[in-house]
PDB file of N, CA and C in Angstrom:
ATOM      1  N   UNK A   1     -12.912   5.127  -0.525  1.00  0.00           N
ATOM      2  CA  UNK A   1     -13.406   3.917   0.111  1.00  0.00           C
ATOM      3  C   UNK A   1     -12.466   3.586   1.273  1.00  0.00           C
ATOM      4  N   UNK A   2     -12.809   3.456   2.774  1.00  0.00           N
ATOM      5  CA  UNK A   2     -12.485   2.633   3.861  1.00  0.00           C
ATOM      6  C   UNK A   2     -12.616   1.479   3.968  1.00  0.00           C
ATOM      7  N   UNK A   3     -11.550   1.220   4.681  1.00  0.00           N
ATOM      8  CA  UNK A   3     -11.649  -0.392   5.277  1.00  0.00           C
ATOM      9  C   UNK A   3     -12.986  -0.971   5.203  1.00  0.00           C
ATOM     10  N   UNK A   4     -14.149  -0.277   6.107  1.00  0.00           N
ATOM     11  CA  UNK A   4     -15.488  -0.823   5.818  1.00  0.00           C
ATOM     12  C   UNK A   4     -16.149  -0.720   5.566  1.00  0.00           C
ATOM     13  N   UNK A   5     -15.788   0.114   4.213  1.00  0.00           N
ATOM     14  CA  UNK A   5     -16.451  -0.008   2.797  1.00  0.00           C
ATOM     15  C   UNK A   5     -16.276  -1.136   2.028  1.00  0.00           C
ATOM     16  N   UNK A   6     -15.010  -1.484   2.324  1.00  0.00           N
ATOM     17  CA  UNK A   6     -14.228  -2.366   0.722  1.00  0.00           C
ATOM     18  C   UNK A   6     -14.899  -3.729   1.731  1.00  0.00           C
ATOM     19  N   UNK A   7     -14.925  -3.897   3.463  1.00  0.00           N
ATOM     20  CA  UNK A   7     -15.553  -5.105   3.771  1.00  0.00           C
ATOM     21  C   UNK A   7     -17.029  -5.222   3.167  1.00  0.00           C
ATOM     22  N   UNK A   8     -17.910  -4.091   3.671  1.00  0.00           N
ATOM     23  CA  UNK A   8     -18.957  -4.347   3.040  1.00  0.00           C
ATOM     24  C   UNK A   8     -19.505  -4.463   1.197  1.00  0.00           C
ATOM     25  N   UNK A   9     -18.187  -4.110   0.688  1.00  0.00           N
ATOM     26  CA  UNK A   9     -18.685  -4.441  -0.923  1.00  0.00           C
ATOM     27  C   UNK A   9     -18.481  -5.717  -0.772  1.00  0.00           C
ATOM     28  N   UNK A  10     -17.326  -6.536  -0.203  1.00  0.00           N
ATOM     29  CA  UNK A  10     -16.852  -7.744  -0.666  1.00  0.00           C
ATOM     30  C   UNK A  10     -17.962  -8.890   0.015  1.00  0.00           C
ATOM     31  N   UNK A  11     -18.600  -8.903   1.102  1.00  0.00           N
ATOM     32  CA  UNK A  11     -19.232  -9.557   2.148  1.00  0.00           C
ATOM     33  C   UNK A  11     -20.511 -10.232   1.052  1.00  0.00           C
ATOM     34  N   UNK A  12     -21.172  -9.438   0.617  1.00  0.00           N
ATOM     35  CA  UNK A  12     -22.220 -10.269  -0.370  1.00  0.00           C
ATOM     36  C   UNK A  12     -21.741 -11.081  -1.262  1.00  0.00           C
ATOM     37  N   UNK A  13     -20.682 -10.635  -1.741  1.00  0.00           N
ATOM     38  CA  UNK A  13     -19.815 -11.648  -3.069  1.00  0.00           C
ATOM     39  C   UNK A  13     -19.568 -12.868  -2.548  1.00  0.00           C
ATOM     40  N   UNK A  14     -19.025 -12.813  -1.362  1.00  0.00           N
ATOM     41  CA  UNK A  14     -18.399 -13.873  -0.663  1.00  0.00           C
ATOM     42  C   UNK A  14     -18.977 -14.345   0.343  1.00  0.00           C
ATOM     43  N   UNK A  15     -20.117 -14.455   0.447  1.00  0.00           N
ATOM     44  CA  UNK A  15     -21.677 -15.127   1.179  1.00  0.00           C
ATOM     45  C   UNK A  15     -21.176 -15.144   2.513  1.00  0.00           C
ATOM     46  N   UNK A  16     -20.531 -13.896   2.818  1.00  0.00           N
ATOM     47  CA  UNK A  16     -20.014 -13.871   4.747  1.00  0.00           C
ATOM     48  C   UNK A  16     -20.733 -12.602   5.276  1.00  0.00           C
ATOM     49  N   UNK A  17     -20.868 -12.229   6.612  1.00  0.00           N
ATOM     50  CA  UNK A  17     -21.323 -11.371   6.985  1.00  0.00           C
ATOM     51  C   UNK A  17     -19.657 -10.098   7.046  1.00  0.00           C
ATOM     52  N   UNK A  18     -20.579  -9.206   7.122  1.00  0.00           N
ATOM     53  CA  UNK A  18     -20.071  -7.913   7.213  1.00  0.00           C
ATOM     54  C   UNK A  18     -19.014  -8.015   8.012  1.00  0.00           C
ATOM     55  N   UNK A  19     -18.924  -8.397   9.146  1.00  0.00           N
ATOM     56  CA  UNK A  19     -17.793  -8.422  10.207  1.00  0.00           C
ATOM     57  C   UNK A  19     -16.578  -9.572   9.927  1.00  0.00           C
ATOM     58  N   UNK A  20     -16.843 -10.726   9.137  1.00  0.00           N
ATOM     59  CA  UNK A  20     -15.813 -11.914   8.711  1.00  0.00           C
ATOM     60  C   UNK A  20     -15.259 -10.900   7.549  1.00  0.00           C
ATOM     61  N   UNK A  21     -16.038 -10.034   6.958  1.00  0.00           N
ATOM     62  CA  UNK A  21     -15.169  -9.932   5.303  1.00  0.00           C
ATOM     63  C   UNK A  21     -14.276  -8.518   6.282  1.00  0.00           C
ATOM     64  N   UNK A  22     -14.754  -7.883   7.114  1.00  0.00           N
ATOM     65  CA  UNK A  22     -13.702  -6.993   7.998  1.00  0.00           C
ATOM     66  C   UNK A  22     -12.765  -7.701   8.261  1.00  0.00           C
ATOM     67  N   UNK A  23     -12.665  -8.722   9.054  1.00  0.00           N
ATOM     68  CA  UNK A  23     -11.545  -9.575   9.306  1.00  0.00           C
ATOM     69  C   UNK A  23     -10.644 -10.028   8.474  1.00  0.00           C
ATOM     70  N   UNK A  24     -11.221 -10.759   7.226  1.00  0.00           N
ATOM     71  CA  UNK A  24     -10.651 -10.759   5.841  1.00  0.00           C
ATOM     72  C   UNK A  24      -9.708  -9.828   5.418  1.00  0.00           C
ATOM     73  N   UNK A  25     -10.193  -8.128   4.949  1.00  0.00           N
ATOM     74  CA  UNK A  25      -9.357  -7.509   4.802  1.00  0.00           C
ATOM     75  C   UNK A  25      -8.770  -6.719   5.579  1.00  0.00           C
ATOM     76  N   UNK A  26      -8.496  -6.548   7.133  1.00  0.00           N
ATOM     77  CA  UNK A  26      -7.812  -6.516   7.581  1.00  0.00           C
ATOM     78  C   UNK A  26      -6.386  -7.644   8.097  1.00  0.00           C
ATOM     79  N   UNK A  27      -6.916  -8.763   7.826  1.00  0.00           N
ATOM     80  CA  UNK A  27      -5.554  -9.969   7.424  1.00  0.00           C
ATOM     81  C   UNK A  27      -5.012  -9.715   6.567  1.00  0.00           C
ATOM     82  N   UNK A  28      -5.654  -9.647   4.871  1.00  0.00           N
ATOM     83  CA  UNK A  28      -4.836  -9.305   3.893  1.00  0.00           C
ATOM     84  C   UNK A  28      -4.216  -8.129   4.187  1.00  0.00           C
ATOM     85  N   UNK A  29      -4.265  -6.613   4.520  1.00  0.00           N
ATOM     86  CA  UNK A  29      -3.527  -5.920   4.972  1.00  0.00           C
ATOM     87  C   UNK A  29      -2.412  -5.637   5.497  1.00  0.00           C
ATOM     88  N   UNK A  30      -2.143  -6.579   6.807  1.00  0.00           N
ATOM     89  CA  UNK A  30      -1.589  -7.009   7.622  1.00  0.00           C
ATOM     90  C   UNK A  30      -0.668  -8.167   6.903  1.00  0.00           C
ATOM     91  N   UNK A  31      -1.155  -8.838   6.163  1.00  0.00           N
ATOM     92  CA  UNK A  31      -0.002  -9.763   5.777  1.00  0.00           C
ATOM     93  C   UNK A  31       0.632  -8.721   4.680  1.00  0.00           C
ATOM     94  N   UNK A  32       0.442  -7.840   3.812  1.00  0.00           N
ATOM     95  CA  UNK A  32       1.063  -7.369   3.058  1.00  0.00           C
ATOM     96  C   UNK A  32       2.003  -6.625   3.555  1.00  0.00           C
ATOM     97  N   UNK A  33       1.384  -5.756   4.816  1.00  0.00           N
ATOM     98  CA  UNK A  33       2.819  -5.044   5.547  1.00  0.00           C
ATOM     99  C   UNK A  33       3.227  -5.569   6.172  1.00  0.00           C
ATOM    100  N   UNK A  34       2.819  -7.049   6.928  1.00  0.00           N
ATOM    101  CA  UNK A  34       4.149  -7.882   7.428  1.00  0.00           C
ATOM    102  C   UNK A  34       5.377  -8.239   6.202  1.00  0.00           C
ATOM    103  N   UNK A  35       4.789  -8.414   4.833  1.00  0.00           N
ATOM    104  CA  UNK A  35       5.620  -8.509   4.149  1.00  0.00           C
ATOM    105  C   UNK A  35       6.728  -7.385   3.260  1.00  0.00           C
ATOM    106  N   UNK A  36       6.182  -6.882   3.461  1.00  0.00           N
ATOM    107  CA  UNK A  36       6.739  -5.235   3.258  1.00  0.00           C
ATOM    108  C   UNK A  36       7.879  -5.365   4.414  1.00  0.00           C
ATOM    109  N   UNK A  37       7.330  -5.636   5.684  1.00  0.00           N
ATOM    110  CA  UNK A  37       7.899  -4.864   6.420  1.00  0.00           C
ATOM    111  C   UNK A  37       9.933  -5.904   6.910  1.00  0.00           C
ATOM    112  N   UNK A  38       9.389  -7.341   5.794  1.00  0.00           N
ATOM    113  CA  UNK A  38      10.915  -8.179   5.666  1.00  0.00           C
ATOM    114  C   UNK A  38      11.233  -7.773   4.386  1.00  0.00           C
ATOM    115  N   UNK A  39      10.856  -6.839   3.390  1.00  0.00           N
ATOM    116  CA  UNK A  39      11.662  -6.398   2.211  1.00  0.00           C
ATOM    117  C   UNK A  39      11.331  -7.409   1.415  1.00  0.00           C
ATOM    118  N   UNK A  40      10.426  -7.989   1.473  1.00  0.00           N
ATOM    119  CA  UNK A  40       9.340  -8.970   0.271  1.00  0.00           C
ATOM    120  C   UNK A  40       8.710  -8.361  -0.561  1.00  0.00           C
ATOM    121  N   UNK A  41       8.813  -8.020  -2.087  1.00  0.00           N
ATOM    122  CA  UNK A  41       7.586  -7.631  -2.944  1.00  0.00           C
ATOM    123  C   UNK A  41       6.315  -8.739  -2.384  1.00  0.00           C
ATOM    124  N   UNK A  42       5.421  -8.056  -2.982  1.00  0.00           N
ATOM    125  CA  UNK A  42       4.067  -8.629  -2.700  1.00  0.00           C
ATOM    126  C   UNK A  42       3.713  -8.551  -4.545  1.00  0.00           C
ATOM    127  N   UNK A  43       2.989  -9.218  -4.963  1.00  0.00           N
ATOM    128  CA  UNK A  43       2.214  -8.965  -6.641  1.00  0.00           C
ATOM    129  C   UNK A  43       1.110  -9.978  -6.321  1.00  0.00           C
ATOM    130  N   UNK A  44       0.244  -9.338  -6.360  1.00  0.00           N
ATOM    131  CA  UNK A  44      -0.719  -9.371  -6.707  1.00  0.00           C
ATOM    132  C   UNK A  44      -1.683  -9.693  -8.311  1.00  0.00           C
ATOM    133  N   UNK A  45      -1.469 -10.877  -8.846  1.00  0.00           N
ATOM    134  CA  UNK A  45      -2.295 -10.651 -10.237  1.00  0.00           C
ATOM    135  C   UNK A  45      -3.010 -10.231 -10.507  1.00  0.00           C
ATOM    136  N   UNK A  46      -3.106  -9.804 -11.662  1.00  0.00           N
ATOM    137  CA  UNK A  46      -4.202  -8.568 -12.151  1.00  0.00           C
ATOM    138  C   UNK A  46      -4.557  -7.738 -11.140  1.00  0.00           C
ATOM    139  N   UNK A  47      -3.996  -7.081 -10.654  1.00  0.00           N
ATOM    140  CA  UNK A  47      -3.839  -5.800  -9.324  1.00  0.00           C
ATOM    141  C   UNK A  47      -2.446  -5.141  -9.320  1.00  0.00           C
ATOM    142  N   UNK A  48      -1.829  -5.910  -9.293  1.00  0.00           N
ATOM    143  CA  UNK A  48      -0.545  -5.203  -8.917  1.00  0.00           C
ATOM    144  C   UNK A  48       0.280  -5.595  -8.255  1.00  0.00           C
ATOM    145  N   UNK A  49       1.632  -4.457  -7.897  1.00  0.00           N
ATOM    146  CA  UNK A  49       2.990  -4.997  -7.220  1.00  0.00           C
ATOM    147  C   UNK A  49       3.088  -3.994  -5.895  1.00  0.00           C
ATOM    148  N   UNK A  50       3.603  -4.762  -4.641  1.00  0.00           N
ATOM    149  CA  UNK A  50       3.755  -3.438  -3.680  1.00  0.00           C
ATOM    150  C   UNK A  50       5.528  -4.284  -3.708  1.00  0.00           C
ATOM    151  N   UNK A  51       6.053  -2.719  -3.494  1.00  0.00           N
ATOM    152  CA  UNK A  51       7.580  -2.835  -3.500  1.00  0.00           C
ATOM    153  C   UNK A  51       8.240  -2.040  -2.447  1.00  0.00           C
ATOM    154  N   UNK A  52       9.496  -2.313  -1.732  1.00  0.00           N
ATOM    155  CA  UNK A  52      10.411  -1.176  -1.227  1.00  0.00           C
ATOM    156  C   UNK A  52      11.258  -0.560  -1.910  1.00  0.00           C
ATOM    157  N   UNK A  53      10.875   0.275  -1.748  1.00  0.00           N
ATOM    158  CA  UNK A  53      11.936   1.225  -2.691  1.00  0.00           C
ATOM    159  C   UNK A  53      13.007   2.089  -1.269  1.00  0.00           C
ATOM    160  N   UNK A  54      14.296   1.837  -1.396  1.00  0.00           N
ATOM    161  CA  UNK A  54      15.201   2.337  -0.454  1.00  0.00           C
ATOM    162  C   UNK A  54      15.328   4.193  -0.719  1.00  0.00           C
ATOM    163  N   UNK A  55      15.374   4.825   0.148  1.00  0.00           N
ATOM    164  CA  UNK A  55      15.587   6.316  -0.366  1.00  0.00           C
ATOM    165  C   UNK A  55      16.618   6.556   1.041  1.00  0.00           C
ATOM    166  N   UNK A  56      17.525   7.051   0.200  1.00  0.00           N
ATOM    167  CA  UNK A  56      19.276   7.583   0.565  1.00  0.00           C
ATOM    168  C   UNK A  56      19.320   8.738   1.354  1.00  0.00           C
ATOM    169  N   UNK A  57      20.151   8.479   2.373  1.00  0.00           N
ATOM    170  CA  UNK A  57      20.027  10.227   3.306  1.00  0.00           C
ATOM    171  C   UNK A  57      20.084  11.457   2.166  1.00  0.00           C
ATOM    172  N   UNK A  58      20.568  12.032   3.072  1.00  0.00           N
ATOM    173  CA  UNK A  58      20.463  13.407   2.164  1.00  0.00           C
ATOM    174  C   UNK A  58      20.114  14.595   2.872  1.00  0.00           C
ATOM    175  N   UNK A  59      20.628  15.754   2.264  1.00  0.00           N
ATOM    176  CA  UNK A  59      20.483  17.282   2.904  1.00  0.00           C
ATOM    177  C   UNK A  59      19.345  17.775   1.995  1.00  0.00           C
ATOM    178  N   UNK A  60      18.564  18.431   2.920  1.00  0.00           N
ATOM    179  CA  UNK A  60      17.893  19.340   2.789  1.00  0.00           C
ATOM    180  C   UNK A  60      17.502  20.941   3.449  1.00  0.00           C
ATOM    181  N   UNK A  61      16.569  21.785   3.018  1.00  0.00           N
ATOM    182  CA  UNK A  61      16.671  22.968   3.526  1.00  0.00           C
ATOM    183  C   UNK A  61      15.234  23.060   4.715  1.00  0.00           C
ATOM    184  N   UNK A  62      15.538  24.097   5.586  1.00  0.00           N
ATOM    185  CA  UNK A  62      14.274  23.905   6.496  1.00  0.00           C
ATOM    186  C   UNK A  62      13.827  25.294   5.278  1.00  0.00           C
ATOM    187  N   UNK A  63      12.359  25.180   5.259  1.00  0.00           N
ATOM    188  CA  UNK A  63      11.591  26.398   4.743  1.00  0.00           C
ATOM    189  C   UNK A  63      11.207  27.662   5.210  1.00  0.00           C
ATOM    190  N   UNK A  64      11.602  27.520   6.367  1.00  0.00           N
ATOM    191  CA  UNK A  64      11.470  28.285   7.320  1.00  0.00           C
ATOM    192  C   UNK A  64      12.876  29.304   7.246  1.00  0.00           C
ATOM    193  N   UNK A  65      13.750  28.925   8.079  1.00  0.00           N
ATOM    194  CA  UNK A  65      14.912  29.330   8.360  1.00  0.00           C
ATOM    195  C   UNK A  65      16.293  28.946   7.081  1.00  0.00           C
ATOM    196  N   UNK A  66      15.887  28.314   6.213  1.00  0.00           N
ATOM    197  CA  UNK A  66      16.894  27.941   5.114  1.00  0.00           C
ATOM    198  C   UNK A  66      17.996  27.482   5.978  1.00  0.00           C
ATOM    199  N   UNK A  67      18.168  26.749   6.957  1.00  0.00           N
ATOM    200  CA  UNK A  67      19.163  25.928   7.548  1.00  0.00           C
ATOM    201  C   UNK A  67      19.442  24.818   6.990  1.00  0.00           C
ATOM    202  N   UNK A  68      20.721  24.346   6.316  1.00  0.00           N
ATOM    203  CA  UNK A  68      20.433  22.670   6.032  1.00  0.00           C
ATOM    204  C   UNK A  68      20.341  21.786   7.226  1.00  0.00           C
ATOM    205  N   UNK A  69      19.498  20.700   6.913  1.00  0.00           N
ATOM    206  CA  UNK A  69      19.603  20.065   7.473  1.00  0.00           C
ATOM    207  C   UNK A  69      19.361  18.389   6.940  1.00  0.00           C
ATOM    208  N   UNK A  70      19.773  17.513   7.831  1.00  0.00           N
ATOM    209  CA  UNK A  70      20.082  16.085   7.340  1.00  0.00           C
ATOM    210  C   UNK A  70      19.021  15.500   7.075  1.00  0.00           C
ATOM    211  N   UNK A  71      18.216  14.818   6.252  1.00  0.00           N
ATOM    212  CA  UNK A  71      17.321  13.903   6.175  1.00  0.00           C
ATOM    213  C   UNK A  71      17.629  12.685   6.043  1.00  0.00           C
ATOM    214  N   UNK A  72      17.003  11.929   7.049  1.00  0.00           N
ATOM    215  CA  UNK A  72      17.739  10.411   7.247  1.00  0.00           C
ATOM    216  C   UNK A  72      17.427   9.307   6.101  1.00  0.00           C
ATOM    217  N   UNK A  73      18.066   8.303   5.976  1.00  0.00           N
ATOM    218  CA  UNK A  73      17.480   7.576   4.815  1.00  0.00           C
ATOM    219  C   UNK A  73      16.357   7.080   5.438  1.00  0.00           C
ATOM    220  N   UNK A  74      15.473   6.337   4.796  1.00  0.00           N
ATOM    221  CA  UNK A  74      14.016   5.524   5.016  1.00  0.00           C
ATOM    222  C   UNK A  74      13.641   4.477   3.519  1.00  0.00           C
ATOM    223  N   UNK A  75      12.884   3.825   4.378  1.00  0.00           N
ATOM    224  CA  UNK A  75      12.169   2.538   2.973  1.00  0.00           C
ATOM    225  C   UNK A  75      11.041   3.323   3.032  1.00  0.00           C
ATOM    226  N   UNK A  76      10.729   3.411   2.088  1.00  0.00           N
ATOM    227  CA  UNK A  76       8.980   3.893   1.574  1.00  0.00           C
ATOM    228  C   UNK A  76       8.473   2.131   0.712  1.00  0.00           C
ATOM    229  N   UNK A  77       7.115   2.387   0.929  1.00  0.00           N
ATOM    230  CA  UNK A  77       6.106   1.170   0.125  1.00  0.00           C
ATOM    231  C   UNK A  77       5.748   2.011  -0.857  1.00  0.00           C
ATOM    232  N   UNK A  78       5.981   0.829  -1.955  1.00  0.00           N
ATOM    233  CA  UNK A  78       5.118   1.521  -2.947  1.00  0.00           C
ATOM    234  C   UNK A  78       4.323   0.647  -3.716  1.00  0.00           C
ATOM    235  N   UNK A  79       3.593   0.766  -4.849  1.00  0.00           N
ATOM    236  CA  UNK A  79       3.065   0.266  -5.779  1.00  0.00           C
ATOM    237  C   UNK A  79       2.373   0.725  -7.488  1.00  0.00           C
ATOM    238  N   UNK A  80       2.634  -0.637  -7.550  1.00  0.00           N
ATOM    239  CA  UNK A  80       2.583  -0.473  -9.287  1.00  0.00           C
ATOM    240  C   UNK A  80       1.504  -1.408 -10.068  1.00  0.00           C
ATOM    241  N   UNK A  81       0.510  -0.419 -10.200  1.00  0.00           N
ATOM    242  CA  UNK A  81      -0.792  -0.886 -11.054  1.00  0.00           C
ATOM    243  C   UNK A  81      -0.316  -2.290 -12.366  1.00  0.00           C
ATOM    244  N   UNK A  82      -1.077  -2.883 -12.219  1.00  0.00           N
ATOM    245  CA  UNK A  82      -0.667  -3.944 -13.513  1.00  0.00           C
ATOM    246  C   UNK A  82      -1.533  -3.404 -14.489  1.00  0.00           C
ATOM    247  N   UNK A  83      -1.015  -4.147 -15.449  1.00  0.00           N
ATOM    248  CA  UNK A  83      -2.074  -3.469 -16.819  1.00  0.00           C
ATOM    249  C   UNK A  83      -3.584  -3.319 -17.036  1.00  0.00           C
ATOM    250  N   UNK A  84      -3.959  -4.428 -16.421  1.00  0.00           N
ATOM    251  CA  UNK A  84      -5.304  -4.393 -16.517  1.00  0.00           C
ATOM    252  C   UNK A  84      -6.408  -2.986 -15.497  1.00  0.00           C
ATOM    253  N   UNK A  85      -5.420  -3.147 -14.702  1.00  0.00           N
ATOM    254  CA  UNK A  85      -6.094  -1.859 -13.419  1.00  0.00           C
ATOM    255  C   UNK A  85      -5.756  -0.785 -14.539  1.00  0.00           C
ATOM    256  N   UNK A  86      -4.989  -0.286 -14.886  1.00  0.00           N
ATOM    257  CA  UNK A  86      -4.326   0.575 -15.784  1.00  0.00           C
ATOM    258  C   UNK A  86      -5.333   1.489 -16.765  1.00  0.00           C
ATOM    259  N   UNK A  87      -5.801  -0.237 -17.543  1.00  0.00           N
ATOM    260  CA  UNK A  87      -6.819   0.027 -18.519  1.00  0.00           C
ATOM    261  C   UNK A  87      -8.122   0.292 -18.445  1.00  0.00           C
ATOM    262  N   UNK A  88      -8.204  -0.185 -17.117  1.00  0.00           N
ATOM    263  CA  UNK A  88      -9.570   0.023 -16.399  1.00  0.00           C
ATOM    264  C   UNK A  88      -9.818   1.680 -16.180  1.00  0.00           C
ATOM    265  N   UNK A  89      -8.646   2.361 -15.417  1.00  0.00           N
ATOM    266  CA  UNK A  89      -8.731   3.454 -15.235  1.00  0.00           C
ATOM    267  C   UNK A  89      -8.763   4.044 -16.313  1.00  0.00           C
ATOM    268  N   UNK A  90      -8.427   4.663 -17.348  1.00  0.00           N
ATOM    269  CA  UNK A  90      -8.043   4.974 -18.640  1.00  0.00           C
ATOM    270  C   UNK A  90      -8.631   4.454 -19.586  1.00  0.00           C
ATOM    271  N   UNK A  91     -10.069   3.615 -19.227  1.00  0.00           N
ATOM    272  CA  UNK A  91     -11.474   3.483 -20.357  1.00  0.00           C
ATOM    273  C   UNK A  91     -11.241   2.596 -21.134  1.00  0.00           C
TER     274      UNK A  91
END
């Protein structure tokens, strides 16, 4: 599912046209990686948690040429199903 897919499932639920519920979830989007992007969890009830998780430089090998080389640190986003999504998936 795309962006305007998930607008057009939500748009009938929420008695808006197709193009407001686009707008919709592209705000929610956008506010989640604005918040991501100050090192804010986000949780979501009954959905879930988006988190930064810090990952540490570090050496690695090229696959190619087996040269080491440096890999810089970086924040990755992540997330973590709450129980109910969980159970949903898993019947």
């Amino acid at each position: 599912m795309n962006t305007a897919e998930l607008a057009d499932a939500i748009a009938p639920s929420a008695g808006m046209t197709k193009a407001d519920a686009k707008k919709v979830v592209d705000a929610v989007f956008a506010a989640i990686a604005d918040a991501a992007a100050r090192g804010e969890e986000v949780s979501l009830s009954a959905f879930g948690k988006f988190k930064i998780k810090d990952s540490p430089a570090r050496e690695g090998r090229n696959p190619s040429t087996g040269a080491t080389i440096q890999i810089a640190a970086s924040r990755k986003l992540t997330f973590a199903a709450a129980k109910s999504v969980k159970d949903k998936l898993n019947g």
